[in-house]
Structures are given as structure tokens and as C-alpha cells.
Protein backbone atom coordinates (compact mmCIF):
# COMPACT_ATOMS: atom_id res chain seq x y z
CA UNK A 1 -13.25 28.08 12.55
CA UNK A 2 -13.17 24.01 13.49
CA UNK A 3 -12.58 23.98 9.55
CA UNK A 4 -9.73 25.72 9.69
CA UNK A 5 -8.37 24.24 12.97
CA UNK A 6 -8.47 20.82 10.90
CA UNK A 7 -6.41 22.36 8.36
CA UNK A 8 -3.56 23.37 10.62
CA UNK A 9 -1.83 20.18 10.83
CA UNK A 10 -1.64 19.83 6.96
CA UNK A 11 -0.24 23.81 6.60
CA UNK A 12 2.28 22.90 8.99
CA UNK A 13 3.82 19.83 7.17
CA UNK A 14 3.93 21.62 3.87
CA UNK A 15 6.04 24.49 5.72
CA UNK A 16 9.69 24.31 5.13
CA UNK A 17 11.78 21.83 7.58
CA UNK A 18 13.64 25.56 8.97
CA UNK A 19 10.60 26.87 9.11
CA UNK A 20 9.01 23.80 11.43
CA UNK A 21 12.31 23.36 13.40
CA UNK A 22 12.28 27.32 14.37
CA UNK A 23 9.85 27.34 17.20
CA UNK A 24 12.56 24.69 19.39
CA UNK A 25 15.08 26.84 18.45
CA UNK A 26 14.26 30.24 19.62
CA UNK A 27 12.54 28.68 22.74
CA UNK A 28 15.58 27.56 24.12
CA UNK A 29 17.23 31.02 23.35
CA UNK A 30 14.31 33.01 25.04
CA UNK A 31 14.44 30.02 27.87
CA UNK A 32 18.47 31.07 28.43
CA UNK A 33 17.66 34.55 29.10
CA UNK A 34 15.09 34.15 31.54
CA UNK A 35 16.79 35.48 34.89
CA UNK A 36 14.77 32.21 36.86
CA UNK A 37 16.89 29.74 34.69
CA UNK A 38 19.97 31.30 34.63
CA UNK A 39 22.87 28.44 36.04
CA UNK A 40 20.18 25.99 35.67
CA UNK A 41 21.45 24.14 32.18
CA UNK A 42 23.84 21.39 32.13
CA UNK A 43 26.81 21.36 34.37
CA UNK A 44 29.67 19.76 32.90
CA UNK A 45 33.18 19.10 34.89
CA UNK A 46 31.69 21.94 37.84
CA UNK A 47 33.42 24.85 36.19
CA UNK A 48 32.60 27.86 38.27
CA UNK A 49 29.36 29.87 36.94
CA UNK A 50 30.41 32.58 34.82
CA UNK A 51 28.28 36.02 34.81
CA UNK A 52 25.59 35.97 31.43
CA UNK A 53 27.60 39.22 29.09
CA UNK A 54 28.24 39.53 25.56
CA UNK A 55 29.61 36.58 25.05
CA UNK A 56 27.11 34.90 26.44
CA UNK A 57 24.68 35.77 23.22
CA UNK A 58 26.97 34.80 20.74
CA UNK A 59 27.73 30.89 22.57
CA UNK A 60 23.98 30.83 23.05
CA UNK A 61 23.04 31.61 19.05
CA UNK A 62 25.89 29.28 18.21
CA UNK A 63 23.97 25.93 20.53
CA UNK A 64 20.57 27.21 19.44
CA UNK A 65 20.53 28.74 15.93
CA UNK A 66 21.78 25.65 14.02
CA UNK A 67 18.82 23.85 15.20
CA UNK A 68 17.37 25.22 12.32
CA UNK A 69 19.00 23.36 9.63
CA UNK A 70 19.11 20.30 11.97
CA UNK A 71 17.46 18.16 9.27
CA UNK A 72 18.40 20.26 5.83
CA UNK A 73 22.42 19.99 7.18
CA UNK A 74 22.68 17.84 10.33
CA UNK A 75 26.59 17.55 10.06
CA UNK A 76 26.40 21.13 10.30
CA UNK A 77 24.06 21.27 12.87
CA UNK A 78 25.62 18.81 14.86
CA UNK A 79 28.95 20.57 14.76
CA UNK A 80 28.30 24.04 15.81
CA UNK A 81 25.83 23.15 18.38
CA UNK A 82 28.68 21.24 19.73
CA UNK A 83 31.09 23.96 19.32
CA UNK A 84 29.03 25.89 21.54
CA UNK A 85 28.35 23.86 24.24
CA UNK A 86 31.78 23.29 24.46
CA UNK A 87 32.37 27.23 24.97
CA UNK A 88 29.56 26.92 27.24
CA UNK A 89 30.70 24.30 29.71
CA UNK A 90 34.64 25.76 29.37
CA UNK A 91 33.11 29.28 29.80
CA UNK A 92 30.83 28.31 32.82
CA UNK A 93 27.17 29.75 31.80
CA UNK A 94 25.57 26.87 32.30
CA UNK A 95 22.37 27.95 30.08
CA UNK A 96 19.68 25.89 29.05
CA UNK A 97 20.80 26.62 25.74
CA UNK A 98 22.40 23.35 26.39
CA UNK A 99 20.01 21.06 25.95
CA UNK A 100 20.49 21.66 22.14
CA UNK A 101 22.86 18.79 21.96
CA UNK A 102 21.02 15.71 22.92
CA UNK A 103 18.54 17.63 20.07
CA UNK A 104 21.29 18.18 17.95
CA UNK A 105 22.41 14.30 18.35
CA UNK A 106 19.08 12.55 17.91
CA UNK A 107 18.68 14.55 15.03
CA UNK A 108 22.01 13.57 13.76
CA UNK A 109 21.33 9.89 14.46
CA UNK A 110 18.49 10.48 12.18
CA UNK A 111 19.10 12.65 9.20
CA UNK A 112 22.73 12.15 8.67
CA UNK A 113 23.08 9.35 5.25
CA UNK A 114 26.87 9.74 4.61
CA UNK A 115 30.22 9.36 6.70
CA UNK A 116 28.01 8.01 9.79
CA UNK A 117 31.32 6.31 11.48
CA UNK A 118 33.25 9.44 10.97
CA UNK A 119 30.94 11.45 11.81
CA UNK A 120 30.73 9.23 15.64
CA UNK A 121 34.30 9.14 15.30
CA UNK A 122 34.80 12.48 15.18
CA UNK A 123 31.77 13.92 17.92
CA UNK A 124 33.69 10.75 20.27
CA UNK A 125 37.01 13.04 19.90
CA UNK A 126 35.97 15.86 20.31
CA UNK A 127 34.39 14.93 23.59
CA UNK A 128 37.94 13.66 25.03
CA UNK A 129 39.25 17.06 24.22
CA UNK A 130 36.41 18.57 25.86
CA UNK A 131 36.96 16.48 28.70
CA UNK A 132 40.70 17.19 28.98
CA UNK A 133 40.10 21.23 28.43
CA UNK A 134 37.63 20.82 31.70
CA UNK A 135 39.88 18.93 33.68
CA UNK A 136 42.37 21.38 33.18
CA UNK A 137 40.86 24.19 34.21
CA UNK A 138 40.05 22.93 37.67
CA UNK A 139 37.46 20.39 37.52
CA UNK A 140 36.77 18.42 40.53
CA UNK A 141 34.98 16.17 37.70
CA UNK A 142 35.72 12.29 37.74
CA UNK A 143 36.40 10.02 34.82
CA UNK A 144 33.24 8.28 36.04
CA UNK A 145 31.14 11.10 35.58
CA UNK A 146 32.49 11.89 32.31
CA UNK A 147 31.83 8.52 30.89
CA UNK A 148 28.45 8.78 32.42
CA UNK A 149 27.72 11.85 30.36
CA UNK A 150 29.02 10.65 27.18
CA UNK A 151 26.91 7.45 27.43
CA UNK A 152 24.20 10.03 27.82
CA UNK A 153 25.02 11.58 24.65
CA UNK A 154 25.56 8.21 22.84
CA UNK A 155 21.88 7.18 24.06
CA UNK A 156 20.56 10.25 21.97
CA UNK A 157 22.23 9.33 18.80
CA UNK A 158 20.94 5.56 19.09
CA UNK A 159 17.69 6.83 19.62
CA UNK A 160 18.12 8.68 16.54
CA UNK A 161 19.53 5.70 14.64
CA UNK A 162 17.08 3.58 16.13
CA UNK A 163 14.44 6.19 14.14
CA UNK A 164 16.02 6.37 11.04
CA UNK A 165 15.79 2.11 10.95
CA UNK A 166 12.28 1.89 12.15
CA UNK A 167 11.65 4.69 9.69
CA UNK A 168 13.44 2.57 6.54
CA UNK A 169 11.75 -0.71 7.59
CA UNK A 170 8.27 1.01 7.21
CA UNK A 171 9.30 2.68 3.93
CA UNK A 172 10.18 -0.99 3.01
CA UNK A 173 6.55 -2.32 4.11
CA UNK A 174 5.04 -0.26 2.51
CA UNK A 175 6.64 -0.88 -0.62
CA UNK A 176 6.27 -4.32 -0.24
CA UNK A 177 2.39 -3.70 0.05
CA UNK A 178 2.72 -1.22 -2.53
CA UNK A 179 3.96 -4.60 -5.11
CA UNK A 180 1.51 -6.69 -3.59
CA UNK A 181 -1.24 -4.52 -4.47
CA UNK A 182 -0.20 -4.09 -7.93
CA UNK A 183 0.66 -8.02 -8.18
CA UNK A 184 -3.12 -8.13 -7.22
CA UNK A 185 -4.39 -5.52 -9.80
CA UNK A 186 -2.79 -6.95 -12.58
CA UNK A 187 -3.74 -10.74 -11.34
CA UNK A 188 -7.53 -9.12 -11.25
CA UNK A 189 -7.00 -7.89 -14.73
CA UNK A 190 -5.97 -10.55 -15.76
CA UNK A 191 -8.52 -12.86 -14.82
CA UNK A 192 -11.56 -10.01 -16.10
CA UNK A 193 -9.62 -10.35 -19.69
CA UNK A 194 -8.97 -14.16 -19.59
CA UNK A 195 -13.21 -14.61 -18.49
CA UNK A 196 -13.71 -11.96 -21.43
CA UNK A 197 -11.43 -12.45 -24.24
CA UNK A 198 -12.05 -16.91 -23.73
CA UNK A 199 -15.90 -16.54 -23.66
CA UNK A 200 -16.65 -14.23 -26.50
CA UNK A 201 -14.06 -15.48 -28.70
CA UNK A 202 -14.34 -19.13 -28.24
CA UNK A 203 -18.26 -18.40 -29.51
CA UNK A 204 -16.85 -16.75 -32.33
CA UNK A 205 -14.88 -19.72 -33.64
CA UNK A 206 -17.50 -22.15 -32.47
CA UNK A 207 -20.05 -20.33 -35.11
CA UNK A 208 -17.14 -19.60 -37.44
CA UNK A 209 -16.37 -23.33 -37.88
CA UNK A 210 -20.06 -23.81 -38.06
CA UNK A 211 -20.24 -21.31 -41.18
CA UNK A 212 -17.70 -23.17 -43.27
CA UNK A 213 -20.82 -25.98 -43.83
CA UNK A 214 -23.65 -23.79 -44.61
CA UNK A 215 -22.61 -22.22 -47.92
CA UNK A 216 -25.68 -24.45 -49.19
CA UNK A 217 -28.01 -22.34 -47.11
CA UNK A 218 -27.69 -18.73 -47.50
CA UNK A 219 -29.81 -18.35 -44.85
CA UNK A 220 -28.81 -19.21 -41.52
CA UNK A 221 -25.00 -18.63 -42.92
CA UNK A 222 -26.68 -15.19 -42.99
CA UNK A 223 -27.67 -15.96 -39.81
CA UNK A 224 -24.38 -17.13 -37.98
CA UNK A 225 -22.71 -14.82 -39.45
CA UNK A 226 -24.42 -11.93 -38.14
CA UNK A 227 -24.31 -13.66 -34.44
CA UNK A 228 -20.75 -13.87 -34.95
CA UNK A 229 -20.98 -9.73 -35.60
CA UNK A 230 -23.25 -10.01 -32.72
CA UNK A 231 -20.56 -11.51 -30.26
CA UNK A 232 -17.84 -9.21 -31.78
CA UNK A 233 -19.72 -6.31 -30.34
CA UNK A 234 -20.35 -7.78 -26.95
CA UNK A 235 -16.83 -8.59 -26.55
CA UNK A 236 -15.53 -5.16 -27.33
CA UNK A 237 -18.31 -3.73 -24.81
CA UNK A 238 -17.30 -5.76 -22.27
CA UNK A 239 -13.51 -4.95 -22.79
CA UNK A 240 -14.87 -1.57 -22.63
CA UNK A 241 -16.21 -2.18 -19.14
CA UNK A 242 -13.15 -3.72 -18.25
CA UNK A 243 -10.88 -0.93 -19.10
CA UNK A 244 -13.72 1.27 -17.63
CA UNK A 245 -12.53 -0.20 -13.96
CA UNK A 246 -9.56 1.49 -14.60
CA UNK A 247 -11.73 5.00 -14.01
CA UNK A 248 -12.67 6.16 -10.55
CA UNK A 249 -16.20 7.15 -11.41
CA UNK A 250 -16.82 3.59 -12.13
CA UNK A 251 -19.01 1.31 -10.41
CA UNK A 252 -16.94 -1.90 -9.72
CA UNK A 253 -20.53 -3.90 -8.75
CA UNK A 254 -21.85 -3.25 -12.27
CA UNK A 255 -22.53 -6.74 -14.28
CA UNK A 256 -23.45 -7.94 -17.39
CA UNK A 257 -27.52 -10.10 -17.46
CA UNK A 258 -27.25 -13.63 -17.11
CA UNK A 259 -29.76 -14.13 -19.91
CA UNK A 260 -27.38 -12.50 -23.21
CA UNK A 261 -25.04 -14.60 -22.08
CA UNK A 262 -27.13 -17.44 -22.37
CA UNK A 263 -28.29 -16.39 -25.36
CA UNK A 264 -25.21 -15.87 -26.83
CA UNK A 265 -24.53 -19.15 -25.76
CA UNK A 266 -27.61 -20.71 -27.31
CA UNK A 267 -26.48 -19.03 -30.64
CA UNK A 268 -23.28 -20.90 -30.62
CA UNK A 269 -24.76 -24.08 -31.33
CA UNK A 270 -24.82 -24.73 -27.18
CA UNK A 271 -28.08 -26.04 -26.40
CA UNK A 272 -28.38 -24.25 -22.72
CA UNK A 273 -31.27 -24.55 -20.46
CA UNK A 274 -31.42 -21.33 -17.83
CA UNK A 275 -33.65 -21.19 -14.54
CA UNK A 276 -33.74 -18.40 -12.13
CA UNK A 277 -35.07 -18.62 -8.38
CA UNK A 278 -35.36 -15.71 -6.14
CA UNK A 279 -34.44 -12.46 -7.07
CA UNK A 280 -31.24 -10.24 -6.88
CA UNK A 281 -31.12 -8.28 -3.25
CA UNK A 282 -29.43 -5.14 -3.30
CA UNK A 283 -26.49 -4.53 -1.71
CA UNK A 284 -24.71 -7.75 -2.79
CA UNK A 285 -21.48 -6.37 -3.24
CA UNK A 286 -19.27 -8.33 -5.02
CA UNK A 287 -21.27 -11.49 -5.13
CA UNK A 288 -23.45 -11.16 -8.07
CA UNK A 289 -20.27 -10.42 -10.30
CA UNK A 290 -18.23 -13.56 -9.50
CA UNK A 291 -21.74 -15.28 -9.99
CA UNK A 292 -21.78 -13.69 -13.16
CA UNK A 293 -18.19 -15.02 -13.92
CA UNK A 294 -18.71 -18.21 -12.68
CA UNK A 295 -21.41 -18.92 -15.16
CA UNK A 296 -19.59 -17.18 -17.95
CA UNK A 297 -16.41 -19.36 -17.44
CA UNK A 298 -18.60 -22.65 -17.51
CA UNK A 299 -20.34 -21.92 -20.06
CA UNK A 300 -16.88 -21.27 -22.03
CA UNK A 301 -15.77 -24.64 -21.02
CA UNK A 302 -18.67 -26.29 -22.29
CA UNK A 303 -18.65 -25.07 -25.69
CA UNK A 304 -14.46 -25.67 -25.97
CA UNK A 305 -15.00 -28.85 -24.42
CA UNK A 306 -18.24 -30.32 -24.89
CA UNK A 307 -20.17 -28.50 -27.84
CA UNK A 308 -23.41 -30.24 -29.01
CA UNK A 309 -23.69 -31.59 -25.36
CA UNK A 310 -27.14 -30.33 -23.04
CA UNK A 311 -25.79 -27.91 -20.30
CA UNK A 312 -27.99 -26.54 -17.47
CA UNK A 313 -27.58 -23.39 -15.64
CA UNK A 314 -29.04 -22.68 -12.32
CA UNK A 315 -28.75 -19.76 -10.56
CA UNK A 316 -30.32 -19.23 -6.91
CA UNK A 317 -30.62 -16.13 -4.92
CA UNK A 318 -31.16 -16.09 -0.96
CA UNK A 319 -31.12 -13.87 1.22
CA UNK A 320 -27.11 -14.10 2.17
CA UNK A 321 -26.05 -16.00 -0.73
CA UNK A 322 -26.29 -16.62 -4.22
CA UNK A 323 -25.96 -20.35 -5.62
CA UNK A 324 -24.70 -20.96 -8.68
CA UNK A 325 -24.58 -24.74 -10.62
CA UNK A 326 -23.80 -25.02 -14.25
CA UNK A 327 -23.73 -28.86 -15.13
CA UNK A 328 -22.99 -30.53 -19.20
CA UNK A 329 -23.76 -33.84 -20.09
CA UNK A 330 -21.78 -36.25 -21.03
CA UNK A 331 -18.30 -33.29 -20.98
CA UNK A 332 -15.27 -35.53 -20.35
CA UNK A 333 -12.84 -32.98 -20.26
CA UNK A 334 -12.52 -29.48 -18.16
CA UNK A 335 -9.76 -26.83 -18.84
CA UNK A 336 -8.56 -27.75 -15.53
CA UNK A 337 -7.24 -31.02 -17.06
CA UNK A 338 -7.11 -30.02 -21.02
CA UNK A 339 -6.44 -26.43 -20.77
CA UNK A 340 -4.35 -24.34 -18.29
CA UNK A 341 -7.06 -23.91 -15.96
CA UNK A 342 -6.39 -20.54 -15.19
CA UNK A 343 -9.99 -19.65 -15.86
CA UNK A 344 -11.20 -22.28 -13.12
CA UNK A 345 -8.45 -21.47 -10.20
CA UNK A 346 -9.52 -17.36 -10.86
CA UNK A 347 -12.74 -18.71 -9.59
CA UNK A 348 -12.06 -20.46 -6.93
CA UNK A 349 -9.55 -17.55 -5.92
CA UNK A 350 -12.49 -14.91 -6.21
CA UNK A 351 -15.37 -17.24 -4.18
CA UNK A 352 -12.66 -17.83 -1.42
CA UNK A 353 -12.11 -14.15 -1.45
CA UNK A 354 -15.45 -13.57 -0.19
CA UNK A 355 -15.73 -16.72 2.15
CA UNK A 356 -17.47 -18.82 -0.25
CA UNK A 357 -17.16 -22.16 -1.32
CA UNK A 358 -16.49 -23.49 -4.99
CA UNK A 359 -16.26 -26.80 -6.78
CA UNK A 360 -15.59 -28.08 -10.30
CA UNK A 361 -15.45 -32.10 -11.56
CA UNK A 362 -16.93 -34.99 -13.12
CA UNK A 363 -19.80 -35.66 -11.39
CA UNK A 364 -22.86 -37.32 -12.66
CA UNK A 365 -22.82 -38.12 -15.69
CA UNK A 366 -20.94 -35.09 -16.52
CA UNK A 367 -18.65 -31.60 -15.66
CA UNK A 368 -20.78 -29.77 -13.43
CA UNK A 369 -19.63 -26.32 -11.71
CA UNK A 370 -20.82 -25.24 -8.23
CA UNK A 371 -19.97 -22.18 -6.08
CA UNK A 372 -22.05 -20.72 -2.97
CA UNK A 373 -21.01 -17.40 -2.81
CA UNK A 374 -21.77 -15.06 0.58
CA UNK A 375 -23.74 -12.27 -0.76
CA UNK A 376 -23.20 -8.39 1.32
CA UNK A 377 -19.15 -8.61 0.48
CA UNK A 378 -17.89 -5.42 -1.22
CA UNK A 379 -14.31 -6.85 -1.19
């Protein structure tokens, strides 16, 4: 039962709009008919009350019927619920089949797209013939009053206007939001093919290079060349993963081991020493991946940058943070001033992210990469 209850809301919005507007509608019909609200509707110009007959059903269908299409048709609407209070007030039944209008009008204010001026243009005239028609037939009715009411009935279309803008500034929000978030997706992307595609391949060409001077020893050309296979395969795995984010089964935490990758990195001719302190909590979000980046992108830049030189990777995990520092001897240069340093600024963007802090520069003796990065962050 409380299963189903929860469900009404969501049955009722995929109803059709007729279907939703109908209840307002035929309330205000049964409402006219009640004998304790008879002469209790609007009273327009103090035309004498008129007895409820025949009549009286067709005037009250034409106020309260078109309700129904008032947000399929609301030009439509709008006019024959006019039409009929109109015969209503000139008629004198004063039903409460009358409040239809102001519905009719905010409605209007709302739904109507096309010939908006005409369409107030229009409703404005017909008013001051409405107004004349009462005066004529006896109305003790002042201008004032009938200035009063039609201010009245220009309030309800505003507040329908007023809808229809807030309505079209959220729609614009949210597609505004809707860019930014793909803007971000695609940055993200982005940066997971740049820290891919640079790491693996730059290894390849490293040992590739390497292979042109050791056709004299079968050997360990043997040797790079299978590491080059080697790093081929990783790559394609971890473009794998990466196009495996795209899937909503997919863990977005997963990560690749620290130690291939300095492995692989060893086999490129990159003399790398690795240490380790602490061990990786659970429930680190998104920390241990940009540490895993962080190191990967480093490790990159030393072997574009400074190949042959002694680099040092140390990785430290706390209880709230992991601490990563990657440091190469004697490197000169950094792909933030030889390259485009896109790989470097995508780090500091992710560490920021998650309220870290991250720093890359000459420092001594050397390049050396550091980034504290708040562990517990599933952003």
C-alpha cells in the first residue's frame, strides 16, 4: 500500500495534461450548482441576480469546460472562458463558475508562445466592450471599479508570465550545467588518455630507440623488444579501463599497482628506486587514483626529459592522506617548461579537486614532484 501511495505522484504526471487539468474543471461546475453558493461568484458592474435555468448550464460549461485544454490550446481556452463570463456577468448568475478566468489568464500568461501582444491586445478589448455592455444595462458600476477589476485580471496574466520566465531561466541553468558537466567529462577524459597514451608510449620509443644499437646482441634486443610488446599490452589494457569508465557497472576507484609501473619504468632504461610506507586504507575514494597518476605522469617526464638520470619514488600512506614525492637527478627540464604541460596542470587540477596540495620544480639538485592528497574523497 505505502508502495503504491509513492507511486501516485509519478502516474499522475505521465497522465495526459486534459486528463490532470479535469479535476479544477468539473469542481467549479459541481461548486456552481450547489444551492449554498448560488449569487456568491464574481459580481461585475451589480447587474441584478438572474434565476440559475437552462441557460445557466450552457454559460457555466462554456467558463468551466475549456479549462481542460487550458495548456494543450490556451488561446482557446482563454477565449471561451471569457466568452462566458461575459454572458455570465451581462446575464446576472453570478456563479462561481467565474473564477475560471483568473485560471484561464494565468494559464494563458503561461502556455501561450505565439501572438502574446495580440493576444493582451485583444482580452484588453474585449474587456472595454464588456464594460460598456454592463454600463448599459444599468450598472451603478464606476470607471474606478472597472479599472480595479481589470488590474485584477492583468495581475493573473503577469503571474503567469512571470512563470513562464522563471520557468525558461531554469531550463537555461540547467543547460548551462548540463555543458559544464560535459566540458568536465571530456576535460576528465582527456586527462585519463593524455596520463595513458604519454606514459606507455613514451616507454615504447624510449626502448625502441634503444633497439636500433643492439643488433650486435641478439639477446637483450630479444629482450627490449619483447618489453616493448610488454608495454603495448599494458597500454591497450589501460585504454580498456579507460573506456570501461564509460560503463555504469564500473568501479571509478579501481587503479592500476604502483610497482608495474615501476617496473615498466625500470625496463625503459629508467633506473627508478620505489619505497612504500604504510599501507593503503580502504575507503580512500579518489585519492589513491590521482596518487597513482601523479606518479605515472612523473615518471613520464623523467624518461622524456631526463632518461639515464636516478629518479626516486616515494609514496606514503596515513591515515587521512596519502603523500606522494617523485624526485630525478640532475632533470633540467619539466613538460611544464619544454612540453605543453597539460599533463602537470591535470594534476594539480585533480589534487585541488580533493583539497590537496601539489607542487612541481627544480629543487635540489633536480625536478622533483610532490602532492599531499586528502584521502576519504569520492569526488
Amino acid at each position: 500500500m505505502i508502495s503504491l501511495l509513492r507511486r501516485v505522484p509519478e502516474l499522475w504526471r505521465r497522465l495526459d495534461v486534459m486528463v490532470q487539468d479535469a479535476p479544477i474543471a468539473l469542481l467549479l461546475v459541481i461548486a456552481s450548482f450547489v444551492p449554498a453558493l448560488h449569487n456568491k461568484g464574481t459580481h461585475l458592474g451589480d447587474v441584478p441576480t438572474h434565476v440559475m435555468d437552462s441557460l445557466a448550464l450552457v454559460v457555466i460549461a462554456i467558463e468551466c469546460l475549456p479549462l481542460l485544454v487550458r495548456r494543450r490550446w490556451p488561446l482557446v481556452s482563454i477565449g471561451l472562458v471569457s466568452i462566458g463570463f461575459a454572458a455570465d456577468q451581462l446575464i446576472g448568475y453570478h456563479t462561481v463558475a467565474g473564477t475560471a478566468l483568473p485560471i484561464a489568464l494565468v494559464s494563458a500568461g503561461l502556455h501561450v508562445t505565439r501572438f502574446r501582444r495580440t493576444a493582451v491586445i485583444t482580452l484588453s478589448a474585449a474587456y472595454a466592450m464588456l464594460a460598456v455592455a454592463l454600463d448599459r444595462s444599468g450598472s451603478d458600476e464606476n470607471a474606478a471599479g472597472f479599472i480595479t477589476f481589470y488590474l485584477a485580471l492583468a495581475a493573473a496574466w503577469a503571474i503567469g508570465a512571470w512563470l513562464r520566465l522563471s520557468r525558461a531561466a531554469e531550463a537555461e541553468r540547467r543547460k548551462h550545467v548540463a555543458e559544464a558537466t560535459r566540458i568536465a567529462e571530456r576535460t576528465s577524459i582527456a586527462r585519463e588518455l593524455h596520463d595513458v597514451v604519454t606514459h606507455h608510449v613514451t616507454a615504447m620509443v624510449v626502448q625502441a630507440e634503444a633497439a636500433r644499437y643492439l643488433t650486435a646482441a641478439p639477446e637483450r634486443l630479444d629482450q627490449t623488444l619483447q618489453t616493448i610488446t610488454d608495454t603495448g599490452r599494458r597500454s591497450l589494457t589501460d585504454l580498456r579501463h579507460l573506456l570501461d569508465l564509460l560503463n555504469p557497472d564500473h568501479n571509478p576507484e579501481s587503479v592500476g599497482d604502483l610497482r608495474s609501473l615501476v617496473e615498466q619504468t625500470r625496463q625503459a632504461g629508467q633506473p627508478v628506486e620505489f619505497a612504500e610506507e604504510g599501507e593503503a586504507v580502504r575507503d580512500t575514494g579518489s585519492a589513491e587514483v590521482v596518487a597513482y597518476r601523479v606518479v605515472q605522469e612523473a615518471l613520464t617526464n623523467a624518461l622524456k626529459y631526463a632518461h639515464g638520470s636516478p629518479t626516486n619514488v616515494y609514496v606514503r600512506y596515513g591515515e587521512r592522506e596519502i603523500t606522494v614525492e617523485v624526485g630525478t637527478t640532475g632533470a633540467k627540464r619539466s613538460a611544464a617548461a619544454s612540453g605543453s604541460g597539460r599533463g602537470l596542470a591535470g594534476l594539480r587540477d585533480r589534487v585541488d579537486v580533493l583539497g590537496g596540495e601539489f607542487s612541481a620544480g627544480q629543487r635540489e639538485g633536480g625536478f622533483v614532484v610532490r602532492a599531499r592528497i586528502p584521502a576519504g574523497n569520492p569526488s
